[in-house]
N, C-alpha and C. Protein backbone atom coordinates (compact mmCIF):
# COMPACT_ATOMS: atom_id res chain seq x y z
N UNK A 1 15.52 -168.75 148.30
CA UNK A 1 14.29 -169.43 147.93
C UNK A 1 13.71 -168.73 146.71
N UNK A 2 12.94 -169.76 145.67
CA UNK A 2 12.82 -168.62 144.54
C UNK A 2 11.51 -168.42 144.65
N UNK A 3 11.02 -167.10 144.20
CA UNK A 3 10.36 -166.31 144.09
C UNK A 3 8.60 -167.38 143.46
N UNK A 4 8.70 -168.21 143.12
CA UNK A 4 7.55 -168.93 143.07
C UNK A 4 7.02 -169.47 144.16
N UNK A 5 7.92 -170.38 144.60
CA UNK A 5 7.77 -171.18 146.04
C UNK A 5 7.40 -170.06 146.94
N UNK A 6 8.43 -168.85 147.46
CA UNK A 6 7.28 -167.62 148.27
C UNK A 6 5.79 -167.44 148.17
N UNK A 7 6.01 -167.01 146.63
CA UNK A 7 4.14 -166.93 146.90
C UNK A 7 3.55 -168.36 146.90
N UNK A 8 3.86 -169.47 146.38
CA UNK A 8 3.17 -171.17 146.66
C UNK A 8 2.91 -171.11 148.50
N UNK A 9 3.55 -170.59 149.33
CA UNK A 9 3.93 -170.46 150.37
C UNK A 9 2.92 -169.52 151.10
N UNK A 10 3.13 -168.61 150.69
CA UNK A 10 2.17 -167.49 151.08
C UNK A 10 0.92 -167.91 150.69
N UNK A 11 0.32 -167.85 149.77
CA UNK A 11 -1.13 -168.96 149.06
C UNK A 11 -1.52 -169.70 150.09
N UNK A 12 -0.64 -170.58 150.45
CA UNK A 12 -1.04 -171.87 151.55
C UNK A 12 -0.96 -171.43 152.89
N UNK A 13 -0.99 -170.58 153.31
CA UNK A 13 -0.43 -169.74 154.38
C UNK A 13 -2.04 -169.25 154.36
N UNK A 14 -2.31 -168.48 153.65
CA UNK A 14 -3.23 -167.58 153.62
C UNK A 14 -4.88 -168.41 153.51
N UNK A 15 -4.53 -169.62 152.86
CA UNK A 15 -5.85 -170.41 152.80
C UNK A 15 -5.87 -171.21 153.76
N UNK A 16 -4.84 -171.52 154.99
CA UNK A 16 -5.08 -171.89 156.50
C UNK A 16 -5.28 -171.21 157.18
N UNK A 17 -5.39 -169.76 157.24
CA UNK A 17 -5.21 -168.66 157.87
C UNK A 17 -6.86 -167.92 158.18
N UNK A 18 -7.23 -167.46 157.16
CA UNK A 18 -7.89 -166.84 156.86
C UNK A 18 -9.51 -167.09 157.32
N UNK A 19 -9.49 -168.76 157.21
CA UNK A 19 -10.62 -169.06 157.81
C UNK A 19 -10.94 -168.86 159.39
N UNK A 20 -9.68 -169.18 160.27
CA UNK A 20 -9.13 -168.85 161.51
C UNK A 20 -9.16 -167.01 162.10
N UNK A 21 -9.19 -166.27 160.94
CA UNK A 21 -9.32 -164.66 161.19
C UNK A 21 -10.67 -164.45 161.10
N UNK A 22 -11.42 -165.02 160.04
CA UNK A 22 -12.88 -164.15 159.87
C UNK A 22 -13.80 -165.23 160.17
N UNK A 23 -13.63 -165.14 161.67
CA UNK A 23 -14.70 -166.05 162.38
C UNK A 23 -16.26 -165.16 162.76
N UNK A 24 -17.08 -166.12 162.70
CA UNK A 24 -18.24 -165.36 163.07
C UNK A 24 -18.48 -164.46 164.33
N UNK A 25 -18.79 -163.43 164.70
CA UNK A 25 -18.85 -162.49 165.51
C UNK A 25 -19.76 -163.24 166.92
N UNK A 26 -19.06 -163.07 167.99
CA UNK A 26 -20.03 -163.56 169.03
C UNK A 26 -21.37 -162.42 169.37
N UNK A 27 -22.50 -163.35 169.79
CA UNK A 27 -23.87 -162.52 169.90
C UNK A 27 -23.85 -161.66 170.55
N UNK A 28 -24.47 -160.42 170.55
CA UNK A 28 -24.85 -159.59 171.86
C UNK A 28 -25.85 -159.34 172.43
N UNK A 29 -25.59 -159.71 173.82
CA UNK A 29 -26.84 -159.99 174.79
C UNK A 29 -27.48 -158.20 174.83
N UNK A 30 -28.72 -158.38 174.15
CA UNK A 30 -28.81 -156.92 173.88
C UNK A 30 -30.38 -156.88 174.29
N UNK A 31 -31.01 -158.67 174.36
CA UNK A 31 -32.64 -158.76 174.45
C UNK A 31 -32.81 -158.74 173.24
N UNK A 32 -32.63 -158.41 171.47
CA UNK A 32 -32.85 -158.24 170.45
C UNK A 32 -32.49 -159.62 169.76
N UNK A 33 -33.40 -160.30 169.52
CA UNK A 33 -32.76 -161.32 168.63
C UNK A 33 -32.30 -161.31 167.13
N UNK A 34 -31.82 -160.83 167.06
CA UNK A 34 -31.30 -160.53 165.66
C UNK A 34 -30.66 -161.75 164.35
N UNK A 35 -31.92 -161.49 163.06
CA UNK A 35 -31.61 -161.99 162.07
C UNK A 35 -29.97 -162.51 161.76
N UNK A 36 -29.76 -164.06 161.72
CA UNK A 36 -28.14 -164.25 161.61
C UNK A 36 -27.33 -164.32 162.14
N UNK A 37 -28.00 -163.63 163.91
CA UNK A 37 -27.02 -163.07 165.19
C UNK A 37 -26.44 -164.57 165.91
N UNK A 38 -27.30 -165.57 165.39
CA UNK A 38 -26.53 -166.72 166.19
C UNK A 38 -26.45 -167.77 165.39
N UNK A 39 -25.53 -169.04 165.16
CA UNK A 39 -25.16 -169.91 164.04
C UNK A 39 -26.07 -171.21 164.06
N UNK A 40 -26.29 -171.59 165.17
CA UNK A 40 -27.81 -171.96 165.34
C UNK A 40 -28.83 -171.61 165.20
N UNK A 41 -30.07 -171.52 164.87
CA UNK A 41 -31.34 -170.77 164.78
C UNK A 41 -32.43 -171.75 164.74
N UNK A 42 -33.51 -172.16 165.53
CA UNK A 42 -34.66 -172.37 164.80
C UNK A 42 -35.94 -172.31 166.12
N UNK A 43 -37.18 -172.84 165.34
CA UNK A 43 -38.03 -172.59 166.18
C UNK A 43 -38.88 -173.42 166.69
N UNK A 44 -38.93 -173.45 168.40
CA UNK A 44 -40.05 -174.98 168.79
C UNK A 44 -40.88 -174.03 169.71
N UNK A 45 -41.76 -174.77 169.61
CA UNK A 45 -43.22 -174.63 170.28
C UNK A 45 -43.76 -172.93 170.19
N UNK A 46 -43.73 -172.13 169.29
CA UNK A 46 -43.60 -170.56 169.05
C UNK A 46 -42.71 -169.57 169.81
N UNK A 47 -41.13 -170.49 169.94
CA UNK A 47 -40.71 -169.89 170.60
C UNK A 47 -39.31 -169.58 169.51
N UNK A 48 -38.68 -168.46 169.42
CA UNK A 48 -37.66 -168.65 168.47
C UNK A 48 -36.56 -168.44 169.21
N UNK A 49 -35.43 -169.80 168.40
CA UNK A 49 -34.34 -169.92 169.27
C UNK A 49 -33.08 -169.38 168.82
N UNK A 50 -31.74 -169.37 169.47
CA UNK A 50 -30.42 -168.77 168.77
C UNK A 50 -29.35 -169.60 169.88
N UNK A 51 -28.42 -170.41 169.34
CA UNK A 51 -27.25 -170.64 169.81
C UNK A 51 -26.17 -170.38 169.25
N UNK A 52 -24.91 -170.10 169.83
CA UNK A 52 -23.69 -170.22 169.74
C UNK A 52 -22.68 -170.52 170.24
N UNK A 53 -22.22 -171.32 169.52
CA UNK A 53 -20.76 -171.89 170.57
C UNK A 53 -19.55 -171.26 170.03
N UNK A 54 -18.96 -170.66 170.73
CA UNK A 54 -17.34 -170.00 170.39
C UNK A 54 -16.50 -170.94 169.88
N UNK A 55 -15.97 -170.41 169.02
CA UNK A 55 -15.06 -170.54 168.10
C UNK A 55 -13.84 -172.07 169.17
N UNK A 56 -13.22 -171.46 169.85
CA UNK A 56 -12.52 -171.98 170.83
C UNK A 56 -13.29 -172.82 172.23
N UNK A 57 -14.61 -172.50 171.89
CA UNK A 57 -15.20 -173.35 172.37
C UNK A 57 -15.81 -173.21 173.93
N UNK A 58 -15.01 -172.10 174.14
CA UNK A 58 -15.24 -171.61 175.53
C UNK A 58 -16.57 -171.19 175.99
N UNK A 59 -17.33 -170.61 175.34
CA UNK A 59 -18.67 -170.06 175.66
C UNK A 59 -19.77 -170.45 174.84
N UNK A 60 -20.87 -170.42 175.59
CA UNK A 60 -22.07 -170.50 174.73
C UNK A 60 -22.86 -169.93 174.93
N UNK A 61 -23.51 -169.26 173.63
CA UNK A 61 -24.66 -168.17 173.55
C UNK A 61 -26.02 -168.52 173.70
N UNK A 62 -26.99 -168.22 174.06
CA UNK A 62 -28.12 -168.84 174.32
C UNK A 62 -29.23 -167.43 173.83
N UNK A 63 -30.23 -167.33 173.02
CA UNK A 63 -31.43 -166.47 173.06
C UNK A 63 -32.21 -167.43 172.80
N UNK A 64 -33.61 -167.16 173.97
CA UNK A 64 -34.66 -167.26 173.43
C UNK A 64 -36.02 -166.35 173.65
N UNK A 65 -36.77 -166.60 172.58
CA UNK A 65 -37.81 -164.89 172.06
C UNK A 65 -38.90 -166.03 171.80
N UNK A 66 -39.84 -165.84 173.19
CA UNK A 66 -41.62 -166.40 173.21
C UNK A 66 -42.36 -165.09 173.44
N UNK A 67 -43.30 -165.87 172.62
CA UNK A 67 -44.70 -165.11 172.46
C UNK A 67 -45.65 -164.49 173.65
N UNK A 68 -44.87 -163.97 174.96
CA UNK A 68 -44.93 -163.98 176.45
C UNK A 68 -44.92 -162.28 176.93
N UNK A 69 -45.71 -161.50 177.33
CA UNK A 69 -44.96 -160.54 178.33
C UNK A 69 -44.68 -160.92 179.45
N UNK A 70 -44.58 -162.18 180.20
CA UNK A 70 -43.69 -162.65 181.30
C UNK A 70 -42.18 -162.89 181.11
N UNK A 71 -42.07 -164.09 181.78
CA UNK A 71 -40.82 -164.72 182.52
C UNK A 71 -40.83 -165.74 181.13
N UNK A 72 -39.38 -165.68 180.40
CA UNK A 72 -38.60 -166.65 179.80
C UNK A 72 -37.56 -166.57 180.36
N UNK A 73 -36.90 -168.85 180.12
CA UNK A 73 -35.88 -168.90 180.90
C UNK A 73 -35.90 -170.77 179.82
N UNK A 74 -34.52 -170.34 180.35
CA UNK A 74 -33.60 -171.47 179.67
C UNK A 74 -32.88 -172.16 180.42
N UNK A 75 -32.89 -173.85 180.38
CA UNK A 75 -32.04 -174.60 181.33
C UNK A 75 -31.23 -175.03 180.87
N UNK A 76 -30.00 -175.33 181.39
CA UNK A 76 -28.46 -176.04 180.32
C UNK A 76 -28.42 -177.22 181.27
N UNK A 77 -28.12 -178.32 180.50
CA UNK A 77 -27.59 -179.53 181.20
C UNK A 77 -27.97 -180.81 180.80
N UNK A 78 -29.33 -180.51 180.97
CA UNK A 78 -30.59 -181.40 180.73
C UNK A 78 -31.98 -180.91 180.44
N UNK A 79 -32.40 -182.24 179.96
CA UNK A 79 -33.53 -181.94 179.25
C UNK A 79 -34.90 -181.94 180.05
N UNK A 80 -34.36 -182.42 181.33
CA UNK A 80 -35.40 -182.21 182.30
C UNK A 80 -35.17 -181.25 183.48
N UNK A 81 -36.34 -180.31 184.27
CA UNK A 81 -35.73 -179.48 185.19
C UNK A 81 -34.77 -179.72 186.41
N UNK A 82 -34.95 -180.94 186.87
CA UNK A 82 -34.13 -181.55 188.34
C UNK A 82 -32.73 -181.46 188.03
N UNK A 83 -31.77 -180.48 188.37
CA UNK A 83 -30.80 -180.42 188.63
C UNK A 83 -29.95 -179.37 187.33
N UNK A 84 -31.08 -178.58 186.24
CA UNK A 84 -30.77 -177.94 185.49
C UNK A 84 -29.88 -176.94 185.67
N UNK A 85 -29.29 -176.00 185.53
CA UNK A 85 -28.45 -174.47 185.67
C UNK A 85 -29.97 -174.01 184.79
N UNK A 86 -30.52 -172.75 185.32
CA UNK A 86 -31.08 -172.08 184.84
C UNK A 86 -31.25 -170.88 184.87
N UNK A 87 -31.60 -170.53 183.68
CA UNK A 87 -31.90 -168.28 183.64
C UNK A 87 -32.95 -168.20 183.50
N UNK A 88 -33.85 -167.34 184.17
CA UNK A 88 -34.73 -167.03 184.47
C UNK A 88 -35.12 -165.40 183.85
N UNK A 89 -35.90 -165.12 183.65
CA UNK A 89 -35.63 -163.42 183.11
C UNK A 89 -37.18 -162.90 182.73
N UNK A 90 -37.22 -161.43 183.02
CA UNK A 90 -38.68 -161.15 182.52
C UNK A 90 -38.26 -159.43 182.49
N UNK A 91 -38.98 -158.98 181.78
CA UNK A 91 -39.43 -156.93 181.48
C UNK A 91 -40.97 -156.20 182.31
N UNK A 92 -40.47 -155.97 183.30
CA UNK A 92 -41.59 -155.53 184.04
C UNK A 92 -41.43 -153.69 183.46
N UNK A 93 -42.54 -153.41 182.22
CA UNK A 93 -41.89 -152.22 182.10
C UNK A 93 -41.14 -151.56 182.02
N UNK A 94 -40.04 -151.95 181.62
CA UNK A 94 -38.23 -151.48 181.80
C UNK A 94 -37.52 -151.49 182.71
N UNK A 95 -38.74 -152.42 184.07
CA UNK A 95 -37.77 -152.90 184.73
C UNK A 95 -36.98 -154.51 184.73
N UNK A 96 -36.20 -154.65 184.66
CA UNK A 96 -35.62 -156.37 184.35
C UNK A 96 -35.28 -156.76 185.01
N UNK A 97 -35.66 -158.34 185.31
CA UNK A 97 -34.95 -159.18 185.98
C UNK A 97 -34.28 -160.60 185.64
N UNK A 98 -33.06 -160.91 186.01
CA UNK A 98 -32.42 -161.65 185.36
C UNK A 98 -32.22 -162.90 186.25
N UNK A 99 -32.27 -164.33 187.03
CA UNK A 99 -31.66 -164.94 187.63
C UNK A 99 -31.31 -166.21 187.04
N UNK A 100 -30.25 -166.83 188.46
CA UNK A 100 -29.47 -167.89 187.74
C UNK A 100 -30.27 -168.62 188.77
N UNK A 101 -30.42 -169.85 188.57
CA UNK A 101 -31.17 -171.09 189.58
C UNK A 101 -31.04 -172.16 189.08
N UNK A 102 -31.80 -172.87 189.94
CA UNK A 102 -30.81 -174.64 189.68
C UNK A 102 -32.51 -175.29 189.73
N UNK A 103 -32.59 -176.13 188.72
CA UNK A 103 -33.75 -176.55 188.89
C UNK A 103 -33.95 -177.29 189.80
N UNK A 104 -35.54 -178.02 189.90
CA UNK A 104 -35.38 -179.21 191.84
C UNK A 104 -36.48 -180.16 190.60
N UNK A 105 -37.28 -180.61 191.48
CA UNK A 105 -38.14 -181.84 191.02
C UNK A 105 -39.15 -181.02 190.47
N UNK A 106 -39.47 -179.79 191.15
CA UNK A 106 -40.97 -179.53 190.99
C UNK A 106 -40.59 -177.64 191.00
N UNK A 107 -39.82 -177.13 191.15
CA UNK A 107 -39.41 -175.83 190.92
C UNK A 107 -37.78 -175.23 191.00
N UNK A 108 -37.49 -174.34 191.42
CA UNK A 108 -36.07 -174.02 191.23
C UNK A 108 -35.43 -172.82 192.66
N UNK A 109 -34.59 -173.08 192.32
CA UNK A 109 -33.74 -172.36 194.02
C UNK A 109 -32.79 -171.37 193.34
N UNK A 110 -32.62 -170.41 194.29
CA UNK A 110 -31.68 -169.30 193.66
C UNK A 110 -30.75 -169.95 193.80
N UNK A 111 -29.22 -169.67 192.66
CA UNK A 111 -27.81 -170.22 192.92
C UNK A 111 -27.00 -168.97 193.45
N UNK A 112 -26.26 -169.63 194.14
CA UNK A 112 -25.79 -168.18 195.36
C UNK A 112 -24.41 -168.04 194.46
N UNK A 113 -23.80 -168.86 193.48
CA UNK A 113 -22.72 -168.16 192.75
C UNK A 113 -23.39 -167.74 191.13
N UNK A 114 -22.88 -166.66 190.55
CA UNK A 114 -23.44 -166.01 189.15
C UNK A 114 -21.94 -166.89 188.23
N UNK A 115 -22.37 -167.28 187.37
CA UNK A 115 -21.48 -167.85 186.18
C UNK A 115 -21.76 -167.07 184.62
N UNK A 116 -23.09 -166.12 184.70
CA UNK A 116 -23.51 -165.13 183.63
C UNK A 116 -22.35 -164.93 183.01
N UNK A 117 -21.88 -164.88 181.80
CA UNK A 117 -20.69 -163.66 181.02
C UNK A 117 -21.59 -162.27 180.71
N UNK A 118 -22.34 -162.64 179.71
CA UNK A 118 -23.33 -161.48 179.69
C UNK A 118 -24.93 -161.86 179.75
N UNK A 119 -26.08 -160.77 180.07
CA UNK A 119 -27.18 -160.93 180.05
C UNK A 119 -28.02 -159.95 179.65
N UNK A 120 -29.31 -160.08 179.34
CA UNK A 120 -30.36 -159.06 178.85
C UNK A 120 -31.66 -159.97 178.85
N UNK A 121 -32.84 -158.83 178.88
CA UNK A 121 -34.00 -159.57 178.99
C UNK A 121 -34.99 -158.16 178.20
N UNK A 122 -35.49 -158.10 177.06
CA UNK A 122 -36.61 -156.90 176.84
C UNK A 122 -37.73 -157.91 176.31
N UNK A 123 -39.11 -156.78 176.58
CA UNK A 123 -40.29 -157.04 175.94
C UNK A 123 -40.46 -156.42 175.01
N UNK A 124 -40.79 -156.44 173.80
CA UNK A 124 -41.56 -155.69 173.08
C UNK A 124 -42.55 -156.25 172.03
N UNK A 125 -43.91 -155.49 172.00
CA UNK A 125 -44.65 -156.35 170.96
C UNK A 125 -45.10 -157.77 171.37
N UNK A 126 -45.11 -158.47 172.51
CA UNK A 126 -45.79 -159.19 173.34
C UNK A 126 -44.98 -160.31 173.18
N UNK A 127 -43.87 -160.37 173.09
CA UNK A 127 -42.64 -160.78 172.75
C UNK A 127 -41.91 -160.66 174.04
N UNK A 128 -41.08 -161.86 174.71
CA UNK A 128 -40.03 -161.67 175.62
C UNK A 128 -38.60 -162.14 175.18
N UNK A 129 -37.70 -161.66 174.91
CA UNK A 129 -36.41 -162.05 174.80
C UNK A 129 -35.26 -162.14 175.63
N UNK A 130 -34.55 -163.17 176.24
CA UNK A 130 -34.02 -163.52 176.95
C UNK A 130 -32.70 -164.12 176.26
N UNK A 131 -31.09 -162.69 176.65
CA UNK A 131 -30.07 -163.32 175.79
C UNK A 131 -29.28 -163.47 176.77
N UNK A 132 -28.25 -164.52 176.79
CA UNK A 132 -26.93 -164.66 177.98
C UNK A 132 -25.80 -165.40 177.60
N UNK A 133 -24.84 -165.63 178.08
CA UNK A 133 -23.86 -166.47 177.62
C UNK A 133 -23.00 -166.63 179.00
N UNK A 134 -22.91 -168.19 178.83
CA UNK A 134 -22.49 -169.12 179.89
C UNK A 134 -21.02 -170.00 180.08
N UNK A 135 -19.80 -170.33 180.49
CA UNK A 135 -18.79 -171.05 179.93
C UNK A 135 -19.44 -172.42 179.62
N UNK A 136 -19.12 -172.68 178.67
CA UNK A 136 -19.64 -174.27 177.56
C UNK A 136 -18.79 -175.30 178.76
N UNK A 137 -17.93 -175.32 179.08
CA UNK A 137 -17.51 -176.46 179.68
C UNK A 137 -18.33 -177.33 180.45
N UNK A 138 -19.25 -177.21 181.27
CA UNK A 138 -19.91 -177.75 182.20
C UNK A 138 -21.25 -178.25 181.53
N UNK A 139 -21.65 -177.93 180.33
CA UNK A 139 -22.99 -177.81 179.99
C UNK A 139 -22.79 -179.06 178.67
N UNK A 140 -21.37 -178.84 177.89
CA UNK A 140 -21.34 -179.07 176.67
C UNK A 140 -20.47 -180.53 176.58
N UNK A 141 -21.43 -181.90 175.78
CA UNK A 141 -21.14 -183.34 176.15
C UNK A 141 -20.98 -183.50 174.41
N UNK A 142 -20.11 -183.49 174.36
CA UNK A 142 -19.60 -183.30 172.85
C UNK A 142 -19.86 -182.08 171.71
N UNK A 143 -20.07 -182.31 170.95
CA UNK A 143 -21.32 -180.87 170.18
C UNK A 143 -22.38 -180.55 170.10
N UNK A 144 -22.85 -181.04 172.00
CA UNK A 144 -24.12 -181.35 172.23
C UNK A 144 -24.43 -180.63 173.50
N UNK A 145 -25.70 -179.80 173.92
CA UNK A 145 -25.88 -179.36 174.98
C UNK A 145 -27.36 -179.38 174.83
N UNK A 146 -27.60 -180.59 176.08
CA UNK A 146 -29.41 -180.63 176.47
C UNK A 146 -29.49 -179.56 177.72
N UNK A 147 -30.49 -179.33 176.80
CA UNK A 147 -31.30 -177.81 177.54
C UNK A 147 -32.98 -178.31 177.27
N UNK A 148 -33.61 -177.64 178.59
CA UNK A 148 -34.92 -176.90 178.29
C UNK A 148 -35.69 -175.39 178.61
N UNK A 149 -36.94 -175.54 177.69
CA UNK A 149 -36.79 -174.05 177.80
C UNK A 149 -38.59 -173.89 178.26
N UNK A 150 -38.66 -172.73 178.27
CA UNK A 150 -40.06 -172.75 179.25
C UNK A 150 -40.73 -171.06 179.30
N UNK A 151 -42.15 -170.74 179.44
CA UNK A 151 -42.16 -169.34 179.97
C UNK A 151 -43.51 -169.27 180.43
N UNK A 152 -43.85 -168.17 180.90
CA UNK A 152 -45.02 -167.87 181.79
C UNK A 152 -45.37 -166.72 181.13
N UNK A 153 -46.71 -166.02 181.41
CA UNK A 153 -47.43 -164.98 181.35
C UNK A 153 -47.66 -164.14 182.46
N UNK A 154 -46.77 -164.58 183.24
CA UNK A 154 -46.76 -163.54 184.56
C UNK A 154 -44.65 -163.09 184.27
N UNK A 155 -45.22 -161.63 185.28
CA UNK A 155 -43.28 -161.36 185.59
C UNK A 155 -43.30 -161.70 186.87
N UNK A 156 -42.90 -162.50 187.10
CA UNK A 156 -42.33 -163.25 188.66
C UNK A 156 -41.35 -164.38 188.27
N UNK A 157 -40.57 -164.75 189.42
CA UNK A 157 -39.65 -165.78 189.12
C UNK A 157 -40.59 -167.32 189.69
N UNK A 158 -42.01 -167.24 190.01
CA UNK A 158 -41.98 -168.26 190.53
C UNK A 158 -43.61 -168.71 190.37
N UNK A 159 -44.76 -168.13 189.17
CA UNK A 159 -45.46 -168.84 188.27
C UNK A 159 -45.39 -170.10 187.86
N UNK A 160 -45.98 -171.10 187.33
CA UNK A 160 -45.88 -171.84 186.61
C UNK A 160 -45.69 -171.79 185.42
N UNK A 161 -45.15 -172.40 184.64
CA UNK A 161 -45.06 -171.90 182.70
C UNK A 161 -46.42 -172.68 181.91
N UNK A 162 -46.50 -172.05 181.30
CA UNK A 162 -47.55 -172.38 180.18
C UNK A 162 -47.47 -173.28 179.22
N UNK A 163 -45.50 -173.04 178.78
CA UNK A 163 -45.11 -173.91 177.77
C UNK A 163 -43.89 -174.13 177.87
N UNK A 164 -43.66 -174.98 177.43
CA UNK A 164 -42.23 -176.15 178.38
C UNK A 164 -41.89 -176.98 177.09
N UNK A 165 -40.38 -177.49 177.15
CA UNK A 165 -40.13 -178.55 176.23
C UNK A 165 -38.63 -178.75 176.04
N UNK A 166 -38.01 -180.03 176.19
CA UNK A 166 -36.57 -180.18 176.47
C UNK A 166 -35.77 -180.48 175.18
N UNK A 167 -34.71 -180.47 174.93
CA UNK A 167 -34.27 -180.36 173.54
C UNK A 167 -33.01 -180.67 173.56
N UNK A 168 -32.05 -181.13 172.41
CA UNK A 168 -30.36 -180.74 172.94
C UNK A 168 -30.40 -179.91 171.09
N UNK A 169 -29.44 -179.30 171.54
CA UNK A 169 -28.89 -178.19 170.57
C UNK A 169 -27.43 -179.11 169.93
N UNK A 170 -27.53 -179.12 169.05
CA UNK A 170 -26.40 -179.56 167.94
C UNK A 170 -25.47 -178.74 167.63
N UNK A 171 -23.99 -178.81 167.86
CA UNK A 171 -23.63 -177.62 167.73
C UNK A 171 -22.24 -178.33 166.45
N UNK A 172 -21.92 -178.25 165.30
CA UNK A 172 -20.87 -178.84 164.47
C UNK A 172 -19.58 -178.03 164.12
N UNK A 173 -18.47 -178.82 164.55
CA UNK A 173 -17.21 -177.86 164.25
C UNK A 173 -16.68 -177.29 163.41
């Protein structure tokens, strides 16, 4: 083979390739929402948001950071609570709590199996941040996942929220 066609070869090799190697870094559930940290970003009701969907599609990243020293929590599924998957999470002083629950009509039930990959929950600065990541399969209806999101001014799992609002997240391949 001559020595042009190799590198014509290699060239085309390398410009299918390359995009496939330097994929964006998945988030880390650290409680820190970090500038850039997720490929989604924006902000509703003063609450700032972060998604990500893996590369392969398998997982999805979820932060959200309200203006709360309580309980923030995020529902996947739908845009209303009845029958949501939900995380629940709050910073009692450095102590944290994290749960998974299923929404009902009018509140939510613990789920007796954990599907978490990872989780975190800190306060700081009157700020609550709530990061986790979930398998996308069950949640995700094309490049689309309706969620709502919600939080309180108390740390308990079982307050009412203050501020509420359902949404679907756009996610493009």
């Amino acid at each position: 083979m001559k020595r042009s066609t190799l590198l014509a070869l290699a060239a085309l090799l390398l410009v299918v390739v390359a995009p496939l190697v330097a994929q964006t870094p998945a988030p880390v559930a650290d409680g820190i929402l970090g500038q850039n940290e997720y490929v989604v970003s924006f902000d509703k009701l003063g609450m700032k948001l972060g998604f990500t969907l893996s590369v392969d599609r398998s997982t999805v990243y979820v932060a959200v950071q309200a203006p709360t020293s309580g309980w923030v929590s995020a529902g996947l599924g739908s845009t209303r609570m009845n029958g949501t998957y939900m995380v629940l999470g709050f910073d009692a002083a450095g102590k944290t709590v994290i749960s998974e629950e299923t929404g009902t009509r009018n509140g939510h039930t613990t789920n007796s199996a954990s599907i978490l990959k990872t989780k975190a929950v800190k306060e700081a600065s009157g700020r609550t941040t709530l990061e986790f990541s979930v398998p996308a399969a069950k949640f995700l209806k094309g490049d689309n996942i309706d969620m709502m999101i919600a939080y309180s001014d108390r740390d308990d799992l079982v307050s009412f929220h203050g501020k509420f609002t359902g949404l679907t997240v756009q996610f493009k391949k």
